[in-house]
Structures are given as C-alpha cells and as structure tokens.
Protein backbone atom coordinates (compact mmCIF):
# COMPACT_ATOMS: atom_id res chain seq x y z
CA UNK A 1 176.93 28.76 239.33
CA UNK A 2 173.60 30.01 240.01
CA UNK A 3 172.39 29.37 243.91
CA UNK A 4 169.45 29.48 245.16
CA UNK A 5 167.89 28.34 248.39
CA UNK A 6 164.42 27.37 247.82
CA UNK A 7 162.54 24.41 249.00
CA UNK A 8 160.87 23.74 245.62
CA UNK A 9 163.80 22.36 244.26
CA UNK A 10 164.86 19.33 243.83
CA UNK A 11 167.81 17.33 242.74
CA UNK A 12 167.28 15.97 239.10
CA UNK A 13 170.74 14.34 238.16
CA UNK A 14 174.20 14.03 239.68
CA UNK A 15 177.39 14.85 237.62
CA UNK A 16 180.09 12.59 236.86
CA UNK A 17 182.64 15.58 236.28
CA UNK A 18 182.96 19.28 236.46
CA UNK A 19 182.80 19.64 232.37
CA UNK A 20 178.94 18.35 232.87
CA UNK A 21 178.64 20.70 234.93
CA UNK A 22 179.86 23.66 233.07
CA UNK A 23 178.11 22.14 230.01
CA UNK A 24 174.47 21.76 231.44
CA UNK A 25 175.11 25.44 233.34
CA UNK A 26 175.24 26.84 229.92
CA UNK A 27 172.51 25.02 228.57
CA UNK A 28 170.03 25.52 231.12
CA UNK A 29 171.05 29.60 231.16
CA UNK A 30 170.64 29.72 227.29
CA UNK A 31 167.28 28.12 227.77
CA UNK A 32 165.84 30.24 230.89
CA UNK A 33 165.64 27.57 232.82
CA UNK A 34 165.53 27.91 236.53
CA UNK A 35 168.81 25.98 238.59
CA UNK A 36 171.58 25.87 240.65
CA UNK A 37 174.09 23.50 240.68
CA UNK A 38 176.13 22.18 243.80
CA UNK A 39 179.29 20.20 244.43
CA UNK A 40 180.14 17.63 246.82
CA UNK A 41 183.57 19.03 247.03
CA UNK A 42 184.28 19.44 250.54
CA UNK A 43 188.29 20.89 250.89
CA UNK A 44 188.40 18.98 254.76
CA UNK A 45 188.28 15.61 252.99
CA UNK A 46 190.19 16.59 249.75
CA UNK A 47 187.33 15.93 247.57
CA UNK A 48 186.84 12.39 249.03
CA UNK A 49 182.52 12.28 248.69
CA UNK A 50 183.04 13.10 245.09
CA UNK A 51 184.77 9.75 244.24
CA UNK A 52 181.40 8.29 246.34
CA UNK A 53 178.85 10.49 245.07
CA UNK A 54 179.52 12.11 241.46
CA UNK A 55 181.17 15.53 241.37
CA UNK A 56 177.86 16.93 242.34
CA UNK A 57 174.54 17.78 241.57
CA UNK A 58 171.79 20.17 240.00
CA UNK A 59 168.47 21.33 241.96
CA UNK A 60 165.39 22.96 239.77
CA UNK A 61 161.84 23.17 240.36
CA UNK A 62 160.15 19.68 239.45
CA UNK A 63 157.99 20.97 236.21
CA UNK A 64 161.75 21.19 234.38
CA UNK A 65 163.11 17.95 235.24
CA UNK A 66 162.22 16.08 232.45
CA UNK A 67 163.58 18.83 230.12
CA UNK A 68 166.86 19.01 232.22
CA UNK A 69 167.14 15.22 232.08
CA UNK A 70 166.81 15.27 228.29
CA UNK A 71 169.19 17.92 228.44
CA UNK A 72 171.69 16.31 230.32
CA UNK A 73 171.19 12.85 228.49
CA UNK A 74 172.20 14.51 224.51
CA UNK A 75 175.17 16.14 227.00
CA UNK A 76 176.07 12.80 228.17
CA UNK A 77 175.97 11.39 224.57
CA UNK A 78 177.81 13.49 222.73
CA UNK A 79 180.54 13.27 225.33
CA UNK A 80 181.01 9.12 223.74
C-alpha cells in the first residue's frame, strides 16, 4: 500500500478489516487521490491492537477527506 511520510497527512477513517482496506486502496488509486494506508498489526503482540483499534488506518492530505469519507461510507454500505 502506498507510504508516505509526510506531515500533512492525516488520519481520516480507521478500518474494520483488511477487505476495506484493499477496497478503498483501489478506489482512491483509480481516483488519483493522494494516501497511504497503515495497519495496527504489530507480529510481537499477534495482532492484539487490532481487536482494540480497527485493523488500521488511512492518512491523506486534509482537502480529500471528505471525498475519502464518502468513499469509504458507499464501501461500507455495500458491504450490508
């Protein structure tokens, strides 16, 4: 997933699951929108934060966020 360390990003929404993530990855490519995505998968606790947290979260520069929320909104309703 795309990475990128740059202070004007921010998070915008936490995943429940890995298929969100894969799902808004190819949404946000398709639509040039700048991202990365991050997990709170950590392999010395087994995944533990992820049950806590969401399976992780997405970081873009704040004049997408409402787009990336709508975005991730239709993805969450078509997954019902």
């Amino acid at each position: 997933m795309n990475k990128r360390s740059d202070n004007s990003y921010q998070k915008v929404v936490v995943f429940d699951n890995y298929f969100q993530a894969e799902l808004m990855q190819k949404a946000l490519t398709d639509a040039h929108i700048p991202f990365y995505i991050e997990s709170y998968h950590d392999s010395a606790y087994n995944g533990l934060f992820q049950f806590q947290k969401g399976w992780g979260y997405i970081k873009a520069p704040v004049e997408y966020h409402q787009q990336i929320k709508q975005i991730y909104e239709n993805i969450k309703s078509d997954q019902n």
